[in-house]
Every structure is written in C-alpha cells, then in structure tokens.
PDB file of N, CA and C in Angstrom:
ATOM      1  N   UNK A   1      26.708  19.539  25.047  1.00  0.00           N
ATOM      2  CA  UNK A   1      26.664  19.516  23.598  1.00  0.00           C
ATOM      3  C   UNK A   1      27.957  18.914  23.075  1.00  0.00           C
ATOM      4  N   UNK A   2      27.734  17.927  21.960  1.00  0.00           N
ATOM      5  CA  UNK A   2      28.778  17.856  21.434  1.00  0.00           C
ATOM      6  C   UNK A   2      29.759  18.359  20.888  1.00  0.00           C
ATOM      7  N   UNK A   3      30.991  18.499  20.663  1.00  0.00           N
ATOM      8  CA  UNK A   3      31.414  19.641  19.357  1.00  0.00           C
ATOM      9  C   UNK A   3      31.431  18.775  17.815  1.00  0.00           C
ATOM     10  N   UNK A   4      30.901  19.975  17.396  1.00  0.00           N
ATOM     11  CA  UNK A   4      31.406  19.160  15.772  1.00  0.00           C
ATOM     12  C   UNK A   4      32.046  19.841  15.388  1.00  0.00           C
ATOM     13  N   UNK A   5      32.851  18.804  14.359  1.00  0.00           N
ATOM     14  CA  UNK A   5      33.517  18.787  12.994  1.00  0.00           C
ATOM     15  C   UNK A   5      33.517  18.994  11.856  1.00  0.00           C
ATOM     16  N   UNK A   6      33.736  20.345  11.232  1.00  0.00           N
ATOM     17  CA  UNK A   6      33.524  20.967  10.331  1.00  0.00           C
ATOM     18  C   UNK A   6      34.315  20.200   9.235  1.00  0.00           C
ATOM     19  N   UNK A   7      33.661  19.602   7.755  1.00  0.00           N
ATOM     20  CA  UNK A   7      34.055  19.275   6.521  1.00  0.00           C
ATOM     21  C   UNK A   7      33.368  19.670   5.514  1.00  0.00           C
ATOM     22  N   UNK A   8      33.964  19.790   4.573  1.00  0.00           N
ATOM     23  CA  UNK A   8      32.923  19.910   3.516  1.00  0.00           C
ATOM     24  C   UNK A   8      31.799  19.414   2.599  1.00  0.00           C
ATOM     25  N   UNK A   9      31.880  18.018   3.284  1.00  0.00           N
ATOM     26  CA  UNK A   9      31.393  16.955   2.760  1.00  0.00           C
ATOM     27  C   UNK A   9      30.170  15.999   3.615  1.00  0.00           C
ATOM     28  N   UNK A  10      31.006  16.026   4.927  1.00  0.00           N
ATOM     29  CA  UNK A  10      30.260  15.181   5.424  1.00  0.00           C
ATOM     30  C   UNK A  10      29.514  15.962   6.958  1.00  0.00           C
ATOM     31  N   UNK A  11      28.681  14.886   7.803  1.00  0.00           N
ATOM     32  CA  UNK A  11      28.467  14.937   9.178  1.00  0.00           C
ATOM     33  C   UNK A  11      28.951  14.497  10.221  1.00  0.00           C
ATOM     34  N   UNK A  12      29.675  15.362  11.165  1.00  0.00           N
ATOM     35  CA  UNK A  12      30.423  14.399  11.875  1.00  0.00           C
ATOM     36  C   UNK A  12      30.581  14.836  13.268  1.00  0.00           C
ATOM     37  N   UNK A  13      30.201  14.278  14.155  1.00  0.00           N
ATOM     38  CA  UNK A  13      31.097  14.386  15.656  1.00  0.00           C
ATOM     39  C   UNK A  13      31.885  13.831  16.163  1.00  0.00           C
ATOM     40  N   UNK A  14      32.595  14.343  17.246  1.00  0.00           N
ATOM     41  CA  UNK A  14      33.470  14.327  17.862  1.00  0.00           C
ATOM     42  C   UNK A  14      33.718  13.295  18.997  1.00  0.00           C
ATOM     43  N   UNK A  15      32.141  13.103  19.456  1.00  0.00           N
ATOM     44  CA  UNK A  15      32.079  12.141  20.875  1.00  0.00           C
ATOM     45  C   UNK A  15      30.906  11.296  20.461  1.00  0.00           C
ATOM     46  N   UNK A  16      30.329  10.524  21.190  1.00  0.00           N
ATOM     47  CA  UNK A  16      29.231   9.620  21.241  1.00  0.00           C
ATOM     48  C   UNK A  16      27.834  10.170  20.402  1.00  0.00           C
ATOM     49  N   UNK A  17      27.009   9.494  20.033  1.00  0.00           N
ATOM     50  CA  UNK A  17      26.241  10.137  19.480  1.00  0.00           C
ATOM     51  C   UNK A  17      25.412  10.136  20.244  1.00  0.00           C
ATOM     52  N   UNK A  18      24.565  11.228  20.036  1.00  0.00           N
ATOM     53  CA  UNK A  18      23.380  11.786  20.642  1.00  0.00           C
ATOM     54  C   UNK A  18      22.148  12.331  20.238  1.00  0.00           C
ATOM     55  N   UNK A  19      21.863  11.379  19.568  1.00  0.00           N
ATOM     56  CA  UNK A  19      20.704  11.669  18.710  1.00  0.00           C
ATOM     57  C   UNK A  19      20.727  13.138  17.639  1.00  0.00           C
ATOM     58  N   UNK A  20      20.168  14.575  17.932  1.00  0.00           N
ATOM     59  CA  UNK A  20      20.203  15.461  17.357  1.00  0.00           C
ATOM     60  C   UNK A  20      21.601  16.335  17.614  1.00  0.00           C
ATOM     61  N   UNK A  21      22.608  15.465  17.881  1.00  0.00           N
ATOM     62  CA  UNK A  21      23.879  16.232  17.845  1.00  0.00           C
ATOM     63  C   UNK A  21      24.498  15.992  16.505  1.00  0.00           C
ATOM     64  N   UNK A  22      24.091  14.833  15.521  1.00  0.00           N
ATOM     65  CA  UNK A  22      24.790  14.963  14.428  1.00  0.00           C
ATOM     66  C   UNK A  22      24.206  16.268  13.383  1.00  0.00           C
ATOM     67  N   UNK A  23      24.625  17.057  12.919  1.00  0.00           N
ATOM     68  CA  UNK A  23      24.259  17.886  12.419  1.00  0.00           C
ATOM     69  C   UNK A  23      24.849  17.979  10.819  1.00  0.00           C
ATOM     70  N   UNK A  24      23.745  18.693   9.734  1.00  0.00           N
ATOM     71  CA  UNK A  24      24.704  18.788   8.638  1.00  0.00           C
ATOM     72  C   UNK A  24      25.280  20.007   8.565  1.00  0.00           C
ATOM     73  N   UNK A  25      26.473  19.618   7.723  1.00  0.00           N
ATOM     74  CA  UNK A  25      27.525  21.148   7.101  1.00  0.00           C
ATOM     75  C   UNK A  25      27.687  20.986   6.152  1.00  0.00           C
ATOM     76  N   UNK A  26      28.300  22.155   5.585  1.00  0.00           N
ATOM     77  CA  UNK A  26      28.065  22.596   4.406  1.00  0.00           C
ATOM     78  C   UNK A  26      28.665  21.287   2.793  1.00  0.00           C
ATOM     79  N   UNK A  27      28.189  21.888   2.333  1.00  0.00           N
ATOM     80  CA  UNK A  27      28.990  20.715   0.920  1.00  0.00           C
ATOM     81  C   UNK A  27      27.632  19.701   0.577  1.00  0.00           C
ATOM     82  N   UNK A  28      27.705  18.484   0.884  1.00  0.00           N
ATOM     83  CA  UNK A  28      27.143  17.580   0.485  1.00  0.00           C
ATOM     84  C   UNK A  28      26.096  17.473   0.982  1.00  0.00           C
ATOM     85  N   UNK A  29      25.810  18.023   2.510  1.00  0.00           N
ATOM     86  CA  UNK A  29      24.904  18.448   3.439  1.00  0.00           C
ATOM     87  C   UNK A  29      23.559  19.012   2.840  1.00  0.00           C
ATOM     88  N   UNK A  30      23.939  19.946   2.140  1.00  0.00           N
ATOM     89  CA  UNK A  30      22.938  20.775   1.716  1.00  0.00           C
ATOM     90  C   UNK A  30      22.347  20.119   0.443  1.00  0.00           C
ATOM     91  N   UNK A  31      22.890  19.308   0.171  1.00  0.00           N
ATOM     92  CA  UNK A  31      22.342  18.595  -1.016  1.00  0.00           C
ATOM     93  C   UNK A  31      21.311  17.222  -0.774  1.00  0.00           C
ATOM     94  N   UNK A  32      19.549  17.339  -1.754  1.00  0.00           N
ATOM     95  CA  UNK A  32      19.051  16.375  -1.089  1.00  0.00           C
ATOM     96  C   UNK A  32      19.012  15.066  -1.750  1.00  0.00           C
ATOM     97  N   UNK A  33      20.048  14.764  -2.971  1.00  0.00           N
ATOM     98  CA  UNK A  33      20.112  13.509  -3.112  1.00  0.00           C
ATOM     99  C   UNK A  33      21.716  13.600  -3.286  1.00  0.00           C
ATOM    100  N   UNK A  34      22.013  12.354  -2.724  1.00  0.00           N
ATOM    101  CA  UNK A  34      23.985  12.272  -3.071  1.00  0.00           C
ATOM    102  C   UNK A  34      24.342  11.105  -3.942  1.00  0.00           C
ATOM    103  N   UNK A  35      25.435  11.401  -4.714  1.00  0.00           N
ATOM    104  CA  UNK A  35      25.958  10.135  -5.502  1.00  0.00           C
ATOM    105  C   UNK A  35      26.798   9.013  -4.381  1.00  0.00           C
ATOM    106  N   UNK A  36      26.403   7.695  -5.093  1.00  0.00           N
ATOM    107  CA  UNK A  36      27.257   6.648  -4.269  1.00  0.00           C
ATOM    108  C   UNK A  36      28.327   7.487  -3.597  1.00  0.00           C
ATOM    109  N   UNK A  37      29.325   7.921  -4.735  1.00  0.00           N
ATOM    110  CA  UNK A  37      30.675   8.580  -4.329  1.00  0.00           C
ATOM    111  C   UNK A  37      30.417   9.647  -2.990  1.00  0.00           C
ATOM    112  N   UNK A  38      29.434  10.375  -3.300  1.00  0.00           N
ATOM    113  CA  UNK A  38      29.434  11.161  -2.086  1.00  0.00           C
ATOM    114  C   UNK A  38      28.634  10.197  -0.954  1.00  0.00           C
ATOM    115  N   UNK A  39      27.665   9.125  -0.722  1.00  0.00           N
ATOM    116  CA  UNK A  39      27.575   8.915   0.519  1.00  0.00           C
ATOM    117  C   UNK A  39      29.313   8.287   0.961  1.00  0.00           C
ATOM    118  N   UNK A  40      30.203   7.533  -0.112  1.00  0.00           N
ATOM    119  CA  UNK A  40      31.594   6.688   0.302  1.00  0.00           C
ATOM    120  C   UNK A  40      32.015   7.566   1.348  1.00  0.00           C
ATOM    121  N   UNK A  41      32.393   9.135   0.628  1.00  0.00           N
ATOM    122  CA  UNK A  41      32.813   9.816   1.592  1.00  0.00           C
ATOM    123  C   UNK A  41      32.315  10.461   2.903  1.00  0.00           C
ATOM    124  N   UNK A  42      31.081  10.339   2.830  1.00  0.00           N
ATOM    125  CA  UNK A  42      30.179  10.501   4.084  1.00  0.00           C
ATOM    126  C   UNK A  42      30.571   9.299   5.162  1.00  0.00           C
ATOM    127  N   UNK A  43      30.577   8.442   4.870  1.00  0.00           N
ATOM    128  CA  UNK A  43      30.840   7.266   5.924  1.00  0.00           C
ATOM    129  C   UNK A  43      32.236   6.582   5.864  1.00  0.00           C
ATOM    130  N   UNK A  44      33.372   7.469   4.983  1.00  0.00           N
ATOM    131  CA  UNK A  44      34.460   6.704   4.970  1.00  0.00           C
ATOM    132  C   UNK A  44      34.980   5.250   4.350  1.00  0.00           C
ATOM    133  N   UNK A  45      33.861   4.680   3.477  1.00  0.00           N
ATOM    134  CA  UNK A  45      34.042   3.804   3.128  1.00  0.00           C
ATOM    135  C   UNK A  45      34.182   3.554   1.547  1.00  0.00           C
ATOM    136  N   UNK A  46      34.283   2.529   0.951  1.00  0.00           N
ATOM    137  CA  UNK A  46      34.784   3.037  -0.814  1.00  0.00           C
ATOM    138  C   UNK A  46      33.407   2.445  -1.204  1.00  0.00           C
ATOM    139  N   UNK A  47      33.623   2.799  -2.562  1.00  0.00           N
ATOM    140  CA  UNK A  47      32.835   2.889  -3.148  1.00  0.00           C
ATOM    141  C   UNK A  47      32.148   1.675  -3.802  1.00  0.00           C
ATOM    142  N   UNK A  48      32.951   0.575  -3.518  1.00  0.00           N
ATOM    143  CA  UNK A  48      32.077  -0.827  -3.727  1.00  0.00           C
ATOM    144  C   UNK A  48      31.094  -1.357  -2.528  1.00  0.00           C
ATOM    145  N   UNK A  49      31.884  -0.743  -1.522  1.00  0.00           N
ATOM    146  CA  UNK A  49      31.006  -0.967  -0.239  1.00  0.00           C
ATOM    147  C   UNK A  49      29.498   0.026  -0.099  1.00  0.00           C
ATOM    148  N   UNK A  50      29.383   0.320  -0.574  1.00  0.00           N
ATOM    149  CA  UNK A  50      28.293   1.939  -0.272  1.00  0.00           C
ATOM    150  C   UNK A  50      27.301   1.481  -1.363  1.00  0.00           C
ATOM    151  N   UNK A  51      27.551   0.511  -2.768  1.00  0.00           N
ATOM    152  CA  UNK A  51      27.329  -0.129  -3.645  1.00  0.00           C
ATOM    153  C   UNK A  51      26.537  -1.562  -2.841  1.00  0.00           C
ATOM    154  N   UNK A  52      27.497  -2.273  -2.224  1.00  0.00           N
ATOM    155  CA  UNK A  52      26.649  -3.287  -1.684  1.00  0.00           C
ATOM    156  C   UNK A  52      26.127  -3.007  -0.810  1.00  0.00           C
ATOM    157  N   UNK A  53      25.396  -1.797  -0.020  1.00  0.00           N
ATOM    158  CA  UNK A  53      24.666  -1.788   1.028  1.00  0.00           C
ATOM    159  C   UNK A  53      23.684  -0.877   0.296  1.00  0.00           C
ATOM    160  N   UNK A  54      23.562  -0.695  -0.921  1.00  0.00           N
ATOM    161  CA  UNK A  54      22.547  -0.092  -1.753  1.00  0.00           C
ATOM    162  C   UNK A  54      21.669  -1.377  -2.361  1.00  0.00           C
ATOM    163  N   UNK A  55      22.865  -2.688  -3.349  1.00  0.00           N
ATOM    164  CA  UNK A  55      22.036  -3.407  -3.350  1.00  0.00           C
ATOM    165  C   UNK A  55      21.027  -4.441  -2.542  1.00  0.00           C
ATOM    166  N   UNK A  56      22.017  -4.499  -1.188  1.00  0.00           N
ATOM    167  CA  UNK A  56      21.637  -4.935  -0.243  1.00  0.00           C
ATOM    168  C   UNK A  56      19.857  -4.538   0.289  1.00  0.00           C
ATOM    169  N   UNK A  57      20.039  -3.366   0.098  1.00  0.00           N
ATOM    170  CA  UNK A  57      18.270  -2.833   0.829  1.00  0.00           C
ATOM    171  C   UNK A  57      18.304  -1.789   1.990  1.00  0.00           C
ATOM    172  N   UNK A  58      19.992  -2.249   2.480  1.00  0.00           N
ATOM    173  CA  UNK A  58      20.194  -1.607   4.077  1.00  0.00           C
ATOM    174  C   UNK A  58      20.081  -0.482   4.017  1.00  0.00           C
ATOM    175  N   UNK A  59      20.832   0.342   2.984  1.00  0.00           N
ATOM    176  CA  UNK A  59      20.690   2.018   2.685  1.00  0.00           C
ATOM    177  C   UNK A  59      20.227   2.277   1.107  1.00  0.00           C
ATOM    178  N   UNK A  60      18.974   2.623   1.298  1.00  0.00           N
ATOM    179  CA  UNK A  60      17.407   2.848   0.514  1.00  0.00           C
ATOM    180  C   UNK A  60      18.129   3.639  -0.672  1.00  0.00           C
ATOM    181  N   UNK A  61      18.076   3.113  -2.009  1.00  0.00           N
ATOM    182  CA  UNK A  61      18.577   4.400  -2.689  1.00  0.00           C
ATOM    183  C   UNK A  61      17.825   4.404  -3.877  1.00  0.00           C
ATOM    184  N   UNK A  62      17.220   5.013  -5.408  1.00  0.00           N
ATOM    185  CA  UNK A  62      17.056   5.209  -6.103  1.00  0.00           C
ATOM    186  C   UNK A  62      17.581   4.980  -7.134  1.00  0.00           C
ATOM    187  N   UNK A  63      17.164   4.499  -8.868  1.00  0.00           N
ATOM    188  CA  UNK A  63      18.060   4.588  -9.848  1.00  0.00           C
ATOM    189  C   UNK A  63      17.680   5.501 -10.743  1.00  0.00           C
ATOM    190  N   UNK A  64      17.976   6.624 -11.177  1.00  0.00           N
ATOM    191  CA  UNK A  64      17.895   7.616 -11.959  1.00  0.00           C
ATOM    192  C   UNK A  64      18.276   7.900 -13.572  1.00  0.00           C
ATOM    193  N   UNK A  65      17.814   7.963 -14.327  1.00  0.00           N
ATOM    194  CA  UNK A  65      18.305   8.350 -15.944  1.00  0.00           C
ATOM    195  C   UNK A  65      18.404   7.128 -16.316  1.00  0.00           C
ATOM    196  N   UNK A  66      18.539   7.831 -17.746  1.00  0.00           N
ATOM    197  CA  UNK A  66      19.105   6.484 -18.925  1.00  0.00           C
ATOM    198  C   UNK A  66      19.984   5.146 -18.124  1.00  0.00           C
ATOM    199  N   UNK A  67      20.840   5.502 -17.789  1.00  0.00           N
ATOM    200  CA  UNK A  67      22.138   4.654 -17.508  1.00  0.00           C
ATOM    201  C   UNK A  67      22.287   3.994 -15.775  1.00  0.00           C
ATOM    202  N   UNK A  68      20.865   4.888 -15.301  1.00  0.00           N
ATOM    203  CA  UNK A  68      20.447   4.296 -14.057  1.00  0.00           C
ATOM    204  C   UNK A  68      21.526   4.637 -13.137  1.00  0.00           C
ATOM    205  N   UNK A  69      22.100   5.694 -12.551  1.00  0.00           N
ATOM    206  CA  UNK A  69      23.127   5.859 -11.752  1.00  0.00           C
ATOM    207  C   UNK A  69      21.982   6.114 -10.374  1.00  0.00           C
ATOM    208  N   UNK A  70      22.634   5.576  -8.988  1.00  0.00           N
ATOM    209  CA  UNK A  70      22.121   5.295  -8.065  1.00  0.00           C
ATOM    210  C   UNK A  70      22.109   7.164  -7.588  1.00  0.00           C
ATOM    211  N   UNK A  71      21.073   7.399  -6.648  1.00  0.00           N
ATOM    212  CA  UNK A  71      20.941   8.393  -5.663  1.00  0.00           C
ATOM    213  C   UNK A  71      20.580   7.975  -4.446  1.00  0.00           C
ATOM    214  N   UNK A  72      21.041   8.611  -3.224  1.00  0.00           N
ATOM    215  CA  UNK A  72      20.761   8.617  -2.164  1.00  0.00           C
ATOM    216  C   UNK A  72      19.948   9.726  -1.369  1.00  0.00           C
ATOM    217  N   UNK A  73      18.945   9.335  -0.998  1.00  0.00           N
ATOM    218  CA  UNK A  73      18.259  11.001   0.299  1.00  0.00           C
ATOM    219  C   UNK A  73      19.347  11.161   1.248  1.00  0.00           C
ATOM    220  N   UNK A  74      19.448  12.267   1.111  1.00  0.00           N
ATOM    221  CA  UNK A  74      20.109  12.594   2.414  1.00  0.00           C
ATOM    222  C   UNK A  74      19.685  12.085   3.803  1.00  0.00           C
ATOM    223  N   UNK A  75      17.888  12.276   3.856  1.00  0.00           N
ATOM    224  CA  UNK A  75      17.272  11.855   5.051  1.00  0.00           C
ATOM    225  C   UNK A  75      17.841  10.144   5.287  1.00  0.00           C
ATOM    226  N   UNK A  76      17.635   9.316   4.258  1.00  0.00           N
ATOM    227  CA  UNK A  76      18.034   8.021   4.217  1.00  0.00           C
ATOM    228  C   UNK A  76      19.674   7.521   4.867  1.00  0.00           C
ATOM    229  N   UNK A  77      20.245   8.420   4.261  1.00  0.00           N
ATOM    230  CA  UNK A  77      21.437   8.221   4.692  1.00  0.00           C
ATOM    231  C   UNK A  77      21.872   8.599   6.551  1.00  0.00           C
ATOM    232  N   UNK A  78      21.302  10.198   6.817  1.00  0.00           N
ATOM    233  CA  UNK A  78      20.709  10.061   8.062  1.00  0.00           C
ATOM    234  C   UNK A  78      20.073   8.830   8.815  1.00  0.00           C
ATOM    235  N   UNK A  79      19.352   8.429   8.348  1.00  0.00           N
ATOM    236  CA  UNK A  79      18.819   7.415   8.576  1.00  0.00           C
ATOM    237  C   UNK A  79      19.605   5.989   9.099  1.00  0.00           C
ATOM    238  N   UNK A  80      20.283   6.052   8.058  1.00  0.00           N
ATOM    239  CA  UNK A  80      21.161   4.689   8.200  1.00  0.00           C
ATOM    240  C   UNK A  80      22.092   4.788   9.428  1.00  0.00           C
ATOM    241  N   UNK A  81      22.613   5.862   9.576  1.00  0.00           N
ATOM    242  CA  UNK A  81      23.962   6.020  10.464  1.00  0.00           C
ATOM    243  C   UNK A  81      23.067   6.351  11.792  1.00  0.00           C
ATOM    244  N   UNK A  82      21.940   6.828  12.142  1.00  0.00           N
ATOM    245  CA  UNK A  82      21.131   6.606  12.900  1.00  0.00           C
ATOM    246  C   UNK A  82      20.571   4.666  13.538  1.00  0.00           C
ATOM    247  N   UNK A  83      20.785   3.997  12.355  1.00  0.00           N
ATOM    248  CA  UNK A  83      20.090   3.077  12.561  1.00  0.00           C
ATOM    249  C   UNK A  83      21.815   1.814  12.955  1.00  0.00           C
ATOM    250  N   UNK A  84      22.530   2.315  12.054  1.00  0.00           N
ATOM    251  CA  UNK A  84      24.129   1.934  12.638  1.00  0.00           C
ATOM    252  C   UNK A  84      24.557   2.030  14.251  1.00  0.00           C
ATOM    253  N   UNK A  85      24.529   3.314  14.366  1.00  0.00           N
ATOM    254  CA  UNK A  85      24.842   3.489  15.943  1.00  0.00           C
ATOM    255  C   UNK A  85      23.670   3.342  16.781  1.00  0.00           C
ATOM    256  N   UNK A  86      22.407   2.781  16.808  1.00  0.00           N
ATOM    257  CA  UNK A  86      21.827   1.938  17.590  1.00  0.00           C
ATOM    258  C   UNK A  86      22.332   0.351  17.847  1.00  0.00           C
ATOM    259  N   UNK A  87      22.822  -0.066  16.479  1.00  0.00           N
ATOM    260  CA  UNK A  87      22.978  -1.454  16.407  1.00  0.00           C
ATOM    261  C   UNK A  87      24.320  -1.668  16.928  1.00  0.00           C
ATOM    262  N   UNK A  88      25.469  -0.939  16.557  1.00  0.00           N
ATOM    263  CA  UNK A  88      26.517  -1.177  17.358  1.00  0.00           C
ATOM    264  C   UNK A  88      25.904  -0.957  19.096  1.00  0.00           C
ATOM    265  N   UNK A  89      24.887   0.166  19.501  1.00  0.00           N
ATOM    266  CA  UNK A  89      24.885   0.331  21.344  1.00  0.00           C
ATOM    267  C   UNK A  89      24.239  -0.723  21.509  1.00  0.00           C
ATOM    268  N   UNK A  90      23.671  -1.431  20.489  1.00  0.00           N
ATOM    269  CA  UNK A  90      22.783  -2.990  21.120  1.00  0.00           C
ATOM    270  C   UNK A  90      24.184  -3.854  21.458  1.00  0.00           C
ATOM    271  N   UNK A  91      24.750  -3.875  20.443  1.00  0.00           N
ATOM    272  CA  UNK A  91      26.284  -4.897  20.734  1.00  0.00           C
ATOM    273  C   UNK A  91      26.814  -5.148  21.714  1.00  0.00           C
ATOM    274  N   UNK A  92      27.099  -3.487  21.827  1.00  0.00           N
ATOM    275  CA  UNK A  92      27.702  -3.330  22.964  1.00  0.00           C
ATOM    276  C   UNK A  92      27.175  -3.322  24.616  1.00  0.00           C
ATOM    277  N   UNK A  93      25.940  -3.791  24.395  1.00  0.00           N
ATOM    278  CA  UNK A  93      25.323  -3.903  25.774  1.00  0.00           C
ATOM    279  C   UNK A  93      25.289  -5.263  25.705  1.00  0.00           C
ATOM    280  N   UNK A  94      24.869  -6.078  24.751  1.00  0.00           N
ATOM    281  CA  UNK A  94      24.798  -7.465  24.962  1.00  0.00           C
ATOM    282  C   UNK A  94      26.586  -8.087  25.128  1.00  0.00           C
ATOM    283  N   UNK A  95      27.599  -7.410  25.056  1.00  0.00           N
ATOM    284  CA  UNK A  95      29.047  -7.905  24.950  1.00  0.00           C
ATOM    285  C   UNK A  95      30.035  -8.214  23.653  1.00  0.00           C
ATOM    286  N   UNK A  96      28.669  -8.422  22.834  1.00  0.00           N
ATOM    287  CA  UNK A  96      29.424  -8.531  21.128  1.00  0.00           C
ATOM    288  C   UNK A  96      30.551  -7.693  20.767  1.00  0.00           C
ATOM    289  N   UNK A  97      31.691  -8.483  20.836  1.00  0.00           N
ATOM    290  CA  UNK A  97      32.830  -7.525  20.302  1.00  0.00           C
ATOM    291  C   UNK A  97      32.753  -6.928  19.062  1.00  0.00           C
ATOM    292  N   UNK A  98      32.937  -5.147  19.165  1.00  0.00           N
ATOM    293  CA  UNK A  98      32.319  -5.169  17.475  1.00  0.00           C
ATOM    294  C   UNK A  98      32.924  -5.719  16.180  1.00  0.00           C
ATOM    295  N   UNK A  99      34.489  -5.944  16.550  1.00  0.00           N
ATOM    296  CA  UNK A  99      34.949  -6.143  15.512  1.00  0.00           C
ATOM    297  C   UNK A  99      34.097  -7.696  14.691  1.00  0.00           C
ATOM    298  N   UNK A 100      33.812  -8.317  15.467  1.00  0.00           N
ATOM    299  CA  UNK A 100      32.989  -9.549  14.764  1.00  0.00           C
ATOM    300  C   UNK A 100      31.541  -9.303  14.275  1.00  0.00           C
ATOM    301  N   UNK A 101      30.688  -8.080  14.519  1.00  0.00           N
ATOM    302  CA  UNK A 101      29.521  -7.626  14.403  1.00  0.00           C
ATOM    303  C   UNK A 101      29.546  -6.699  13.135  1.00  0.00           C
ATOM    304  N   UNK A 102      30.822  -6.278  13.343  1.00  0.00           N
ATOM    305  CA  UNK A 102      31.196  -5.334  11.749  1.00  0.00           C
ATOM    306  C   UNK A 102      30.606  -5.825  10.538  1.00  0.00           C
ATOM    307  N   UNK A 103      30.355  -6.983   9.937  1.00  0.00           N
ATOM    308  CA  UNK A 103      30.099  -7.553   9.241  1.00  0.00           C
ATOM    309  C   UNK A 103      28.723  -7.819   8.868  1.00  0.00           C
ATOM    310  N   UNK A 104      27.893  -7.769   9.802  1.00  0.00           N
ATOM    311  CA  UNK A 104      26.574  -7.250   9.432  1.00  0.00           C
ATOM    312  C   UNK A 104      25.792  -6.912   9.572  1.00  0.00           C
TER     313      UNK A 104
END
C-alpha cells in the first residue's frame, strides 16, 4: 500500500500511482463540485493554467450562474489525473523525456 498524504485540500501520494491508492481527504475532497481555484490547488498549478485546460476540453467542467463561474466534478478531476499518469507511463515506456511531453 501506498502511504498517503494528509492535506486539506487535496489527493495525494507518496509513491507511484496505483490506481485505487489515490484516495480523497478531507477539505475539498468531500466536496462534489470544486472552483477553478480549488482544482489549481489540487494539482499545484495556478490558476490560468487549470483555466486553459478547462477551455481546452482536457478537464470537463461546467459554467454555473449569472456570471458563469466554472465548476469542476470531483469525479472529472479524478479523472483527469487518472488519465495524466497513464500518459506520462506511455512516455515513459516509449523514451519521451517528460520534460518535452509536459506540454501536451
């Protein structure tokens, strides 16, 4: 088993992923739609980036209310970082250095 990493915010392990080792905790976890801001901090990244992979298509999100502010499923977002660390273990079996694969 893996160990995880307790935050308040996000999902996270420690070692390689393993399918049902990422697990949620408490905070944002328990919540089933998240703001941009909270997936940024789920994946470490800011908040223009989490923005273009919303308009992009890559991570599925919703526009909500008057003023249309984006939501995310939790499952979706699961989803994505599921569908991330397949694509980096493809990389990395074919030799693709990731740093050049980062990009898309």
């Amino acid at each position: 088993m893996i160990p995880l990493v307790s935050h308040w915010c996000c999902w996270y392990t420690t070692g390689a992923y393993r399918g049902s080792a990422v697990r949620k905790v408490s905070g944002v976890g328990d919540k089933r739609f998240l703001t941009l801001v909270d997936v940024a901090e789920v994946l470490n990244i800011s908040s223009s980036q989490t923005y273009a992979l919303v308009r992009s298509g890559e991570l599925p999100a919703i526009q909500i209310g008057g003023r249309g502010q984006w939501r995310v499923e939790s499952q979706q977002l699961e989803d994505y970082i599921s569908r991330a660390y397949r694509k980096s273990a493809a990389a990395v079996r074919q030799g693709i250095p990731l740093e050049e694969n980062a990009g898309s």
